[in-house]
N, C-alpha and C. Protein backbone atom coordinates (compact mmCIF):
# COMPACT_ATOMS: atom_id res chain seq x y z
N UNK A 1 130.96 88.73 110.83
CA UNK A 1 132.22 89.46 110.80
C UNK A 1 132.21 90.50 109.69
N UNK A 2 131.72 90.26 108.06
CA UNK A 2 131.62 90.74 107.25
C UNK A 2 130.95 92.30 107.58
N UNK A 3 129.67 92.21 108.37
CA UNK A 3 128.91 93.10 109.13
C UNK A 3 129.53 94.00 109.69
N UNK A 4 130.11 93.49 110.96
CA UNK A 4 131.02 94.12 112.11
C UNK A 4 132.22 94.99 111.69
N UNK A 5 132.79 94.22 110.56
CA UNK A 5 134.04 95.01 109.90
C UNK A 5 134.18 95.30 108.77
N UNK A 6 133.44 94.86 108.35
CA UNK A 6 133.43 95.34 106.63
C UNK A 6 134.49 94.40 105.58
N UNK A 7 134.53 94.24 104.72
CA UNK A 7 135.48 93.32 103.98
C UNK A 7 136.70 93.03 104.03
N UNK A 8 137.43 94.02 104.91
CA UNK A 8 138.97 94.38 105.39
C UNK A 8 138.77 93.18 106.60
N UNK A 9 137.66 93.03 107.02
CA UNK A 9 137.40 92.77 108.28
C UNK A 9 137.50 91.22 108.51
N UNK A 10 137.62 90.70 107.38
CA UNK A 10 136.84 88.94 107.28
C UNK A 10 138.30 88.41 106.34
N UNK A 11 138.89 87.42 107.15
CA UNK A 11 139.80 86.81 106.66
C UNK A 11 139.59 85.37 106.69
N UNK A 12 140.17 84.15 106.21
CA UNK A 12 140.12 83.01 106.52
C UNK A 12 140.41 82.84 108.00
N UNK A 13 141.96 83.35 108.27
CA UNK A 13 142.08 82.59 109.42
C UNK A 13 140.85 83.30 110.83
N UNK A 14 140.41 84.56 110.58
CA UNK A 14 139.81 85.67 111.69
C UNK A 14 139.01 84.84 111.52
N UNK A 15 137.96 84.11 110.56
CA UNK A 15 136.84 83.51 110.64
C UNK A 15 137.05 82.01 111.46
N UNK A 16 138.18 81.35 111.07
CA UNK A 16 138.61 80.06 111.80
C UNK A 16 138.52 79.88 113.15
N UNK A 17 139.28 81.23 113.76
CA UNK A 17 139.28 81.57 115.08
C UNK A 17 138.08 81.87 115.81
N UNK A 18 137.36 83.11 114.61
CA UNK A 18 136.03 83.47 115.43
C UNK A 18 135.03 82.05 115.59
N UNK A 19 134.94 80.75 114.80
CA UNK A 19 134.15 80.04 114.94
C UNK A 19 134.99 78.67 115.57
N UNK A 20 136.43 78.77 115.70
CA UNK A 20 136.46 77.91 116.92
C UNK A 20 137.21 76.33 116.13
N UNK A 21 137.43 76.68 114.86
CA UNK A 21 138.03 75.38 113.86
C UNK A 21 139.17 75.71 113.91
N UNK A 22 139.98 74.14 113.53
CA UNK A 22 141.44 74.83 113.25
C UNK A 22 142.14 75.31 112.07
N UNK A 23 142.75 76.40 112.50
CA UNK A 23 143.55 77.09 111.52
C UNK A 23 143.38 76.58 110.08
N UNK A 24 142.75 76.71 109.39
CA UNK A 24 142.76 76.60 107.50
C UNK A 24 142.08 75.60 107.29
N UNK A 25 141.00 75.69 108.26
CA UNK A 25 139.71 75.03 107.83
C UNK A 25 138.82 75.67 107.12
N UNK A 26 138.91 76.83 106.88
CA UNK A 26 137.92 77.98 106.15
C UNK A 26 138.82 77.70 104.75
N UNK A 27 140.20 77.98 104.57
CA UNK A 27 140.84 77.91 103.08
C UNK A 27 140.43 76.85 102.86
N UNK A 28 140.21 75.59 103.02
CA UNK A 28 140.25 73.92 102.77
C UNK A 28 139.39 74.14 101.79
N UNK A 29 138.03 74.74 102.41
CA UNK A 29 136.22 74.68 101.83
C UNK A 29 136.58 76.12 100.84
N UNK A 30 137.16 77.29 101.25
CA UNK A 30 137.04 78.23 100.01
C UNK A 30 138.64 78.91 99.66
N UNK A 31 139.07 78.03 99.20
CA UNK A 31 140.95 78.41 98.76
C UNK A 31 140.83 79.78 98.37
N UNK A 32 140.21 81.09 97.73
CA UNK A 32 140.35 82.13 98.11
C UNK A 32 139.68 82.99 98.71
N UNK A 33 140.32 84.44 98.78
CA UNK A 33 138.98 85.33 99.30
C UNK A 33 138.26 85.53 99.11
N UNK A 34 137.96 85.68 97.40
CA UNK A 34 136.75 85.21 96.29
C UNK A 34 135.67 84.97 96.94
N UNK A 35 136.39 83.24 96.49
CA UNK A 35 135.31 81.85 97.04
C UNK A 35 134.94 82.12 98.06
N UNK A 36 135.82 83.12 99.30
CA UNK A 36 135.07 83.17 100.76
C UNK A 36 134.44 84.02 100.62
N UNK A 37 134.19 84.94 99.66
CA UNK A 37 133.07 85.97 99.79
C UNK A 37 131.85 85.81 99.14
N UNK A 38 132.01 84.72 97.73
CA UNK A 38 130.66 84.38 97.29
C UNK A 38 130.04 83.05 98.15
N UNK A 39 131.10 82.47 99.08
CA UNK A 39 130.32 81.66 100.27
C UNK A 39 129.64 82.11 100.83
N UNK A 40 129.94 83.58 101.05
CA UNK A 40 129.06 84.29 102.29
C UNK A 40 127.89 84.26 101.30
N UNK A 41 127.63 85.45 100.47
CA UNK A 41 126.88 85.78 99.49
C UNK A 41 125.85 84.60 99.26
N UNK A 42 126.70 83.47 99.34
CA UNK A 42 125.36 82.25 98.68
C UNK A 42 124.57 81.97 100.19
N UNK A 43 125.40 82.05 100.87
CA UNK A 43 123.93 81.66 102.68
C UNK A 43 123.44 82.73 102.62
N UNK A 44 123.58 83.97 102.61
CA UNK A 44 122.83 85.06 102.73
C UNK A 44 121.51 85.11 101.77
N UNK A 45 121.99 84.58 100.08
CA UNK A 45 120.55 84.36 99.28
C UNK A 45 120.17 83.37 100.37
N UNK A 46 120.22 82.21 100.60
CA UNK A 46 119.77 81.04 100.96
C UNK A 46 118.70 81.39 102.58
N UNK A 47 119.06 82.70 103.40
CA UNK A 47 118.66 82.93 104.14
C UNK A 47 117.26 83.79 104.16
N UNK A 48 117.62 84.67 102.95
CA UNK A 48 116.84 85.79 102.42
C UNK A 48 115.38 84.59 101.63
N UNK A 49 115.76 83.57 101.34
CA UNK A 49 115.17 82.23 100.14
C UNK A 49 113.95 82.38 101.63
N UNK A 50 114.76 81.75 102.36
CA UNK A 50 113.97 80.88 103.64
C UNK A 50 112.86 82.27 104.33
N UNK A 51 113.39 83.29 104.32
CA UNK A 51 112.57 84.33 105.00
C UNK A 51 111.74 84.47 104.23
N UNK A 52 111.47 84.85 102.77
CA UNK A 52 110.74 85.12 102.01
C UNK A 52 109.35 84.01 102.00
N UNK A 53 110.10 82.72 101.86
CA UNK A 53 109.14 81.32 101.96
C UNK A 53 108.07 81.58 103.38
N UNK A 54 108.71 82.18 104.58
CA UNK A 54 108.08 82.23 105.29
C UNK A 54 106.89 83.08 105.59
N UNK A 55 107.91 84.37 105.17
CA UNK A 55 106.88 85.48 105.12
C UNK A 55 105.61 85.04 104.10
N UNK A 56 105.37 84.95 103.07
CA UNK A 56 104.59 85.15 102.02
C UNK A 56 103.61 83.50 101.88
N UNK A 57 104.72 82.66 102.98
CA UNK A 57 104.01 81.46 102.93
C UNK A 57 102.18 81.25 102.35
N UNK A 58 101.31 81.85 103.15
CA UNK A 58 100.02 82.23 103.03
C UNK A 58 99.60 83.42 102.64
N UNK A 59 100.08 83.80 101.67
CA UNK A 59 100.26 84.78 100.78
C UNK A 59 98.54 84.59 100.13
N UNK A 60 98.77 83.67 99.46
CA UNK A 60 97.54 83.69 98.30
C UNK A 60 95.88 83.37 99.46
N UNK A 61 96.44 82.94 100.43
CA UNK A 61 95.17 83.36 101.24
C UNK A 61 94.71 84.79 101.94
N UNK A 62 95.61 85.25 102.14
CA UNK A 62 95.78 86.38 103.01
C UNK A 62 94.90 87.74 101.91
N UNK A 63 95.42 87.64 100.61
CA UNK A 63 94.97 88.79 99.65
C UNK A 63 96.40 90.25 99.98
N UNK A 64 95.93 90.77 99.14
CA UNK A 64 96.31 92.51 99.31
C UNK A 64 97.19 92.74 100.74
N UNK A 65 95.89 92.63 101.68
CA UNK A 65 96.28 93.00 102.78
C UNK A 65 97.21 92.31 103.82
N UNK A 66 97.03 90.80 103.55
CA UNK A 66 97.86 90.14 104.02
C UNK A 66 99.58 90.11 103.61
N UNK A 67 99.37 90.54 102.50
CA UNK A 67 100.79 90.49 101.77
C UNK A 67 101.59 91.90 101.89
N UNK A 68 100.59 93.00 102.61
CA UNK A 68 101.01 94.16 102.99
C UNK A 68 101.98 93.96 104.18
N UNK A 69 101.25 93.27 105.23
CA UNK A 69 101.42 92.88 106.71
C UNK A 69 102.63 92.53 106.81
N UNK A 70 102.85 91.29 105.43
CA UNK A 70 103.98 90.57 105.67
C UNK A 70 105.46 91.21 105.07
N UNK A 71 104.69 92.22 104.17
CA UNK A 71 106.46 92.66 103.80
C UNK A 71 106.89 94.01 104.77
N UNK A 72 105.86 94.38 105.51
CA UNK A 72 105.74 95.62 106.45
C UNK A 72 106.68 94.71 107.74
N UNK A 73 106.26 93.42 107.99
CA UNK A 73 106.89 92.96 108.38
C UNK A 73 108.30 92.52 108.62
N UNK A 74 108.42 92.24 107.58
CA UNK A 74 109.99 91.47 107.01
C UNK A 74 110.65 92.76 107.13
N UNK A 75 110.21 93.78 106.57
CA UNK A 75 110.97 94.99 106.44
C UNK A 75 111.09 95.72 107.89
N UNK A 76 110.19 94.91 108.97
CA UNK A 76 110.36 95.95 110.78
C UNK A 76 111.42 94.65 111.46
N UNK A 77 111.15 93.67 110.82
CA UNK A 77 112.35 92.78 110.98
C UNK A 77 113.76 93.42 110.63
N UNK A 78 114.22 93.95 109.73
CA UNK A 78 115.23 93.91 109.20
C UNK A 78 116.25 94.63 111.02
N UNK A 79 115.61 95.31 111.59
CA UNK A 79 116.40 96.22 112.73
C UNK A 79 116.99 95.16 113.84
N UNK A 80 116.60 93.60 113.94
CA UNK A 80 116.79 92.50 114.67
C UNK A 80 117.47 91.91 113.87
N UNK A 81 118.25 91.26 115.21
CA UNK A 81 119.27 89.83 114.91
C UNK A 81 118.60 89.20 114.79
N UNK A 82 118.87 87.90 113.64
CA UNK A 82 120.27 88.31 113.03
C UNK A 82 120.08 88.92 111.93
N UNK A 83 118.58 89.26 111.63
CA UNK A 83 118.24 90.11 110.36
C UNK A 83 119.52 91.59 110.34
N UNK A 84 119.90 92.21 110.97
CA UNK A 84 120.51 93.24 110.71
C UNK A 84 121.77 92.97 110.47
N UNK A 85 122.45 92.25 111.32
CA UNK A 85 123.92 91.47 110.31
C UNK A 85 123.82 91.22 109.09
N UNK A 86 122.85 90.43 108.56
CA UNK A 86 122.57 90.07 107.43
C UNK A 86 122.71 90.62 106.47
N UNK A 87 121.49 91.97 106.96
CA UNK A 87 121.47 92.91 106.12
C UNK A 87 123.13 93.77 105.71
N UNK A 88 123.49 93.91 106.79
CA UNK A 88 124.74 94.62 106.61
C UNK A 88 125.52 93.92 105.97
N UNK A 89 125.82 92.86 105.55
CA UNK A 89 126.93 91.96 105.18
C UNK A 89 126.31 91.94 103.89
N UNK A 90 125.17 91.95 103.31
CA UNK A 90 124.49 92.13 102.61
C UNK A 90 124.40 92.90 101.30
N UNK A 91 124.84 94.46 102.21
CA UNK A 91 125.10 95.78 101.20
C UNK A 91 126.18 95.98 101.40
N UNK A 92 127.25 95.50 102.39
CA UNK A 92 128.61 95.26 102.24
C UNK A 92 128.85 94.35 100.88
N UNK A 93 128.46 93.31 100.10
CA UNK A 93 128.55 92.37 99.03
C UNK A 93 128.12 93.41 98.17
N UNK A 94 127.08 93.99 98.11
CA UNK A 94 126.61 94.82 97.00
C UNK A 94 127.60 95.62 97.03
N UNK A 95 127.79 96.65 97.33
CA UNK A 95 128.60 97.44 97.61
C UNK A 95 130.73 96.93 96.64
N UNK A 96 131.05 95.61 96.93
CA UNK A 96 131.84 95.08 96.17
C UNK A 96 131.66 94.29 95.22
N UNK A 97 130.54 94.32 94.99
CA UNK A 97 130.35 94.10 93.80
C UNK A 97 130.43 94.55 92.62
N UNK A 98 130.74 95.99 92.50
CA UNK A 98 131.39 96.16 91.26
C UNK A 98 132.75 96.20 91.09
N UNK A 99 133.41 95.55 91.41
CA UNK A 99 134.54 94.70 91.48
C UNK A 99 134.40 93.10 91.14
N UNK A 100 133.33 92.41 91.49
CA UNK A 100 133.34 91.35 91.23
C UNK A 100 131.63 90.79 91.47
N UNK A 101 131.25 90.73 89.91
CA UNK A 101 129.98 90.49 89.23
C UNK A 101 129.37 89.15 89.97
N UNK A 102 130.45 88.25 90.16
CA UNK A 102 129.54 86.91 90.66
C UNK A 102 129.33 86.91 92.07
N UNK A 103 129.87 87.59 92.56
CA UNK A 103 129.54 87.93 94.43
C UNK A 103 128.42 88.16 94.40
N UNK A 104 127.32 88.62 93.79
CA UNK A 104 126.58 89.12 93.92
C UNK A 104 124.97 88.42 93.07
N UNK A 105 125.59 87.59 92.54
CA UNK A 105 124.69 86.79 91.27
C UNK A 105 123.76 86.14 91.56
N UNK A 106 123.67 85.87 93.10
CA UNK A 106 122.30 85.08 93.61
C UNK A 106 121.60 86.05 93.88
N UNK A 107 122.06 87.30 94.92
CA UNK A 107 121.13 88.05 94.79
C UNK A 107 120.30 88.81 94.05
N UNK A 108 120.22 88.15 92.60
CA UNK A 108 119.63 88.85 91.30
C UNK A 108 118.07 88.06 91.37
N UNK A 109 117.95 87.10 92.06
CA UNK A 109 117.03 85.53 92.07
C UNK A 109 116.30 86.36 93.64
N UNK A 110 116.70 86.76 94.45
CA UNK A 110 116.24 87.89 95.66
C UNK A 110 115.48 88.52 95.57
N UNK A 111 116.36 89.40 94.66
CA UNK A 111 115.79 90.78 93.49
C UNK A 111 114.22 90.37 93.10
N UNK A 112 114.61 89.24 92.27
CA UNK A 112 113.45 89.37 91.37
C UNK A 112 112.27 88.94 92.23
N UNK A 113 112.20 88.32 92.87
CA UNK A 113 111.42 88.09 94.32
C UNK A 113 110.77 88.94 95.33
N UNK A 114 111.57 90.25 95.40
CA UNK A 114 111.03 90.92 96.15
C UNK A 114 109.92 91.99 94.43
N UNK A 115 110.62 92.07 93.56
CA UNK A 115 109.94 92.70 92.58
C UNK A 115 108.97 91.83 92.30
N UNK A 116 108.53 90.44 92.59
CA UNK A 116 107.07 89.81 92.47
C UNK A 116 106.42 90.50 93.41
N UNK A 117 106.96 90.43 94.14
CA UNK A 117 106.29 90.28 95.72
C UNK A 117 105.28 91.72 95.51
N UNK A 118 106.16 93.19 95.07
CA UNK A 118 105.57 94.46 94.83
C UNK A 118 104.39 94.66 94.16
N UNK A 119 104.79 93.84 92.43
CA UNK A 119 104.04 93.50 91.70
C UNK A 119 102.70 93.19 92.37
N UNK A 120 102.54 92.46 92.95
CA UNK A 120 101.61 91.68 93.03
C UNK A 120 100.55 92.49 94.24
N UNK A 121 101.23 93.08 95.18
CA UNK A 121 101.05 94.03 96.05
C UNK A 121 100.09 94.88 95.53
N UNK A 122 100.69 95.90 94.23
CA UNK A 122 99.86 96.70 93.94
C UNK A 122 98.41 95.94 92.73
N UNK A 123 98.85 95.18 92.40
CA UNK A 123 98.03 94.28 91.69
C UNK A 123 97.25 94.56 92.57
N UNK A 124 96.88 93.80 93.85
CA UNK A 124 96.05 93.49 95.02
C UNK A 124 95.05 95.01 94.72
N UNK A 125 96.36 96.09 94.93
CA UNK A 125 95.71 97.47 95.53
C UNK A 125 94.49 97.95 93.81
N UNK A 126 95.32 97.75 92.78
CA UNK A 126 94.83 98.66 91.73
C UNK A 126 93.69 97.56 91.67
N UNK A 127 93.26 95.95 91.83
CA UNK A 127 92.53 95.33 91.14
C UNK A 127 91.12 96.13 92.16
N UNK A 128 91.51 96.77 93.14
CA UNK A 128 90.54 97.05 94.56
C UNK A 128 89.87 97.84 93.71
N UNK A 129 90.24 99.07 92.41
CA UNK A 129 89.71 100.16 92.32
C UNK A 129 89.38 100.08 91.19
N UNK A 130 89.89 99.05 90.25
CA UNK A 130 89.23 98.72 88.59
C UNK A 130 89.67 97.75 88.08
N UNK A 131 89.62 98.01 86.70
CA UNK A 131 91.01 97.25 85.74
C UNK A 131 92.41 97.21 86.14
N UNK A 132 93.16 96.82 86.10
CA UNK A 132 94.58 96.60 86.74
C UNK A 132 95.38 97.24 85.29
N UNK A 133 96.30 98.44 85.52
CA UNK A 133 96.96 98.98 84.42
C UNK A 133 98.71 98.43 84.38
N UNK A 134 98.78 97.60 83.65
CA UNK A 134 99.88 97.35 83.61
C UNK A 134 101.11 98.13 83.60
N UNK A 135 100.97 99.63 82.61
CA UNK A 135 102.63 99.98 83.18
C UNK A 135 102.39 101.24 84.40
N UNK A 136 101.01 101.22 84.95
CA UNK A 136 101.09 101.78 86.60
C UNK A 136 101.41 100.89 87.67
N UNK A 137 101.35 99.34 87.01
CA UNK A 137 101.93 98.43 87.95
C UNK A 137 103.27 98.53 88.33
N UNK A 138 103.66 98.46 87.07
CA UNK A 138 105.61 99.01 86.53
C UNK A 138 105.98 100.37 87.79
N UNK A 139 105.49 100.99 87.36
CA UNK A 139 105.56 102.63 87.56
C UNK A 139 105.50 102.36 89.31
N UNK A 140 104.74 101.23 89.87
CA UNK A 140 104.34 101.64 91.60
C UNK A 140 104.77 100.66 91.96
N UNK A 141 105.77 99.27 91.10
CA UNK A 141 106.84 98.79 92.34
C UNK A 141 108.15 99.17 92.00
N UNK A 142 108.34 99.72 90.94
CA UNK A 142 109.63 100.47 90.73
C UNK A 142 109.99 101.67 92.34
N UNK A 143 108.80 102.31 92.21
CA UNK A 143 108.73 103.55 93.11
C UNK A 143 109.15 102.57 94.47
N UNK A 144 107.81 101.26 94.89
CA UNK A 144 107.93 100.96 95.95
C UNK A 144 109.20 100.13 96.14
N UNK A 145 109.75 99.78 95.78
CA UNK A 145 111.33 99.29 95.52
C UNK A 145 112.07 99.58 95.79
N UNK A 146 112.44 101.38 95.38
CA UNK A 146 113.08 102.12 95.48
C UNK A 146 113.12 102.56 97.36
N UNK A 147 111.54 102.94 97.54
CA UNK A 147 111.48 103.19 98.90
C UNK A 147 111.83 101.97 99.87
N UNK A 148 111.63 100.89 99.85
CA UNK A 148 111.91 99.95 100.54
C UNK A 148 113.50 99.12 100.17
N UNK A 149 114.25 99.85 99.20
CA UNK A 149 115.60 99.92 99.63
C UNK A 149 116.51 101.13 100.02
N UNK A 150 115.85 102.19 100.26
CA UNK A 150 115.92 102.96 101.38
C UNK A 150 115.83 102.76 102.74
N UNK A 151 114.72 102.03 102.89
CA UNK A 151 114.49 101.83 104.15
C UNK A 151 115.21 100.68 104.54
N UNK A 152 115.50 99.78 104.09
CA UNK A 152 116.86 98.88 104.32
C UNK A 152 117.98 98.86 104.62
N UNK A 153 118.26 100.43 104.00
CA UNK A 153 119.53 101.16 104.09
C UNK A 153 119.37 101.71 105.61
N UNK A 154 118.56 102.56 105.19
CA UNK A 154 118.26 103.20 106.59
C UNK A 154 118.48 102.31 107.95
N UNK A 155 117.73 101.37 107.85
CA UNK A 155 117.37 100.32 109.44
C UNK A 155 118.93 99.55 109.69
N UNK A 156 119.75 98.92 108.49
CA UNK A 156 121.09 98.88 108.40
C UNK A 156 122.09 99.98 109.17
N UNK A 157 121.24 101.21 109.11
CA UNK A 157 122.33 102.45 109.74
C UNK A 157 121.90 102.57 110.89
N UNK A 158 121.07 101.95 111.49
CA UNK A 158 120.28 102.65 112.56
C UNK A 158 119.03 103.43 112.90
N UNK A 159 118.20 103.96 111.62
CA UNK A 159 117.43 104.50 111.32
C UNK A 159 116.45 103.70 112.42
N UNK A 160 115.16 104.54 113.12
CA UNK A 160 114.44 103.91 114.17
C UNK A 160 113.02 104.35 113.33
N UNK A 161 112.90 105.48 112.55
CA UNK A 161 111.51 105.95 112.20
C UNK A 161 112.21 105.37 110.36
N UNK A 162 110.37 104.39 110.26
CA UNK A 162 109.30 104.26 111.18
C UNK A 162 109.33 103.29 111.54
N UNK A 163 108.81 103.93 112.93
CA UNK A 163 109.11 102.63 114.22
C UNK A 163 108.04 101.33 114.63
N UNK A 164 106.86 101.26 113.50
CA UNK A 164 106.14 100.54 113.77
C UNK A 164 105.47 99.76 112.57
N UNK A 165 105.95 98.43 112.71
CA UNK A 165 104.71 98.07 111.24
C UNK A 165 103.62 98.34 110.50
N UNK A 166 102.46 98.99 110.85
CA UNK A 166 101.62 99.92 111.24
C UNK A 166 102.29 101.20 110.25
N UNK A 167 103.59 101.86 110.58
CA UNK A 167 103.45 102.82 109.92
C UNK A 167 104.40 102.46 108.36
N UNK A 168 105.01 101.47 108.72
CA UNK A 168 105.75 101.17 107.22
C UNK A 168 104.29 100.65 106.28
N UNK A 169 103.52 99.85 106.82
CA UNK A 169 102.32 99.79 106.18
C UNK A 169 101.31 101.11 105.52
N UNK A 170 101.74 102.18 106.55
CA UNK A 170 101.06 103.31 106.02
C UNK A 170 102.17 103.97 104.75
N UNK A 171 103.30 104.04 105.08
CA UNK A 171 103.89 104.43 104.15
C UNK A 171 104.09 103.75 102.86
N UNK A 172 103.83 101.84 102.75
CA UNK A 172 104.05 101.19 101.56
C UNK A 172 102.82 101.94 100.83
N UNK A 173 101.46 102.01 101.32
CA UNK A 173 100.27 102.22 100.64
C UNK A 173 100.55 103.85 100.40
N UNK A 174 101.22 104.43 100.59
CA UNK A 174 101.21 105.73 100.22
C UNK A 174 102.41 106.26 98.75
N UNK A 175 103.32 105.29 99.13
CA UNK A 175 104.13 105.15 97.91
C UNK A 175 103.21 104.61 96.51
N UNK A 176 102.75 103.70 96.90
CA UNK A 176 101.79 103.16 95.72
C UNK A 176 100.58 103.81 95.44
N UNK A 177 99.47 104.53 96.36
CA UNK A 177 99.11 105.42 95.78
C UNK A 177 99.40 106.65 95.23
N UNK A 178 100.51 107.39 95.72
CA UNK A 178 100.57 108.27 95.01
C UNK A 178 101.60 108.41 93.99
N UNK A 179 101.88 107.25 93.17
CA UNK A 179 102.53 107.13 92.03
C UNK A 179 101.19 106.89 91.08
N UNK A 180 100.23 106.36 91.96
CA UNK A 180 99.29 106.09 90.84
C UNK A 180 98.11 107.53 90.63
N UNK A 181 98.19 108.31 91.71
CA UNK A 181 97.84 109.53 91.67
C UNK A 181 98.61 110.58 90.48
N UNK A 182 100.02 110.47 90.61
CA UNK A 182 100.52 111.57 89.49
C UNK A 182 100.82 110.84 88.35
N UNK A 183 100.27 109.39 88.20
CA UNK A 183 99.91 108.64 86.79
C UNK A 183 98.89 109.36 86.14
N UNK A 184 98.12 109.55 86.81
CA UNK A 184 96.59 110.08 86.27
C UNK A 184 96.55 111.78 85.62
């Protein structure tokens, strides 16, 4: 609902109805709108927890390339249900969150998760070509971060390009090399 309508959109009782309980069964479990919005907020980490576990599951076998696959992945996911509700309800929370700091406080534990995940990414890529430089590591998941919450944004709006894992893969490796190109 949060998705569909945006925060105007999601009430106790609209949610009661949409799922079929009776009337002020949603206030019982979260007495305000608050509580009903960092309810949402906490399944959404908890969902984002479980995807991540999955994706990266075989992570440390896979190497570099495997860990490319999988966030090229997660990220051609995001355009599917129920990944795209998600998402939307998602940056709908961000989005009110500067209004209210704890709505948003699991997804800091997300955050830092997907910033391993980069880390480690270009780790993979720079260990391919030498010594591993620590603040070009900094420097190329900041960048890739940046681009892949763009593209979050984007696939959230509808955005179709790029339309293939394959090419978000071409584009993660291009963000990261060429931050490490105008490092040099």
């Amino acid at each position: 609902m949060l998705a569909e309508h945006g925060s105007h959109g999601l009430s106790h009782l609209k949610l009661d109805r949409r799922a079929g309980v009776p009337d002020g069964t949603t206030s019982f479990y979260y007495r305000t709108r608050s509580a009903l919005l960092r309810g949402v907020a906490d399944q959404l980490v908890r969902y984002d927890l479980e995807a991540f576990t999955e994706a990266f599951a075989e992570e440390t076998t896979r190497g570099g390339d495997g860990l490319m696959v999988a966030l090229a992945e997660l990220m051609v996911g995001i355009r599917e249900e129920p990944n795209l509700s998600r998402t939307r309800a998602r940056l709908e929370l961000t989005m009110m969150s500067k209004r209210d700091a704890d709505l948003v406080s699991g997804f800091h534990e997300v955050s830092e998760i997907y910033r391993s995940v980069a880390e480690r990414l270009v780790v993979a890529m720079q260990a391919a070509r030498g010594p591993v430089n620590q603040v070009l590591v900094s420097e190329q998941a900041s960048a890739l971060l940046t681009f892949l919450s763009g593209l979050v944004f984007g696939f959230a709006n509808g955005a179709t390009e790029p339309g293939s894992r394959e090419q978000v893969e071409r584009q993660i490796r291009a963000v990261i090399l060429g931050v490490a190109a105008a490092h040099s």
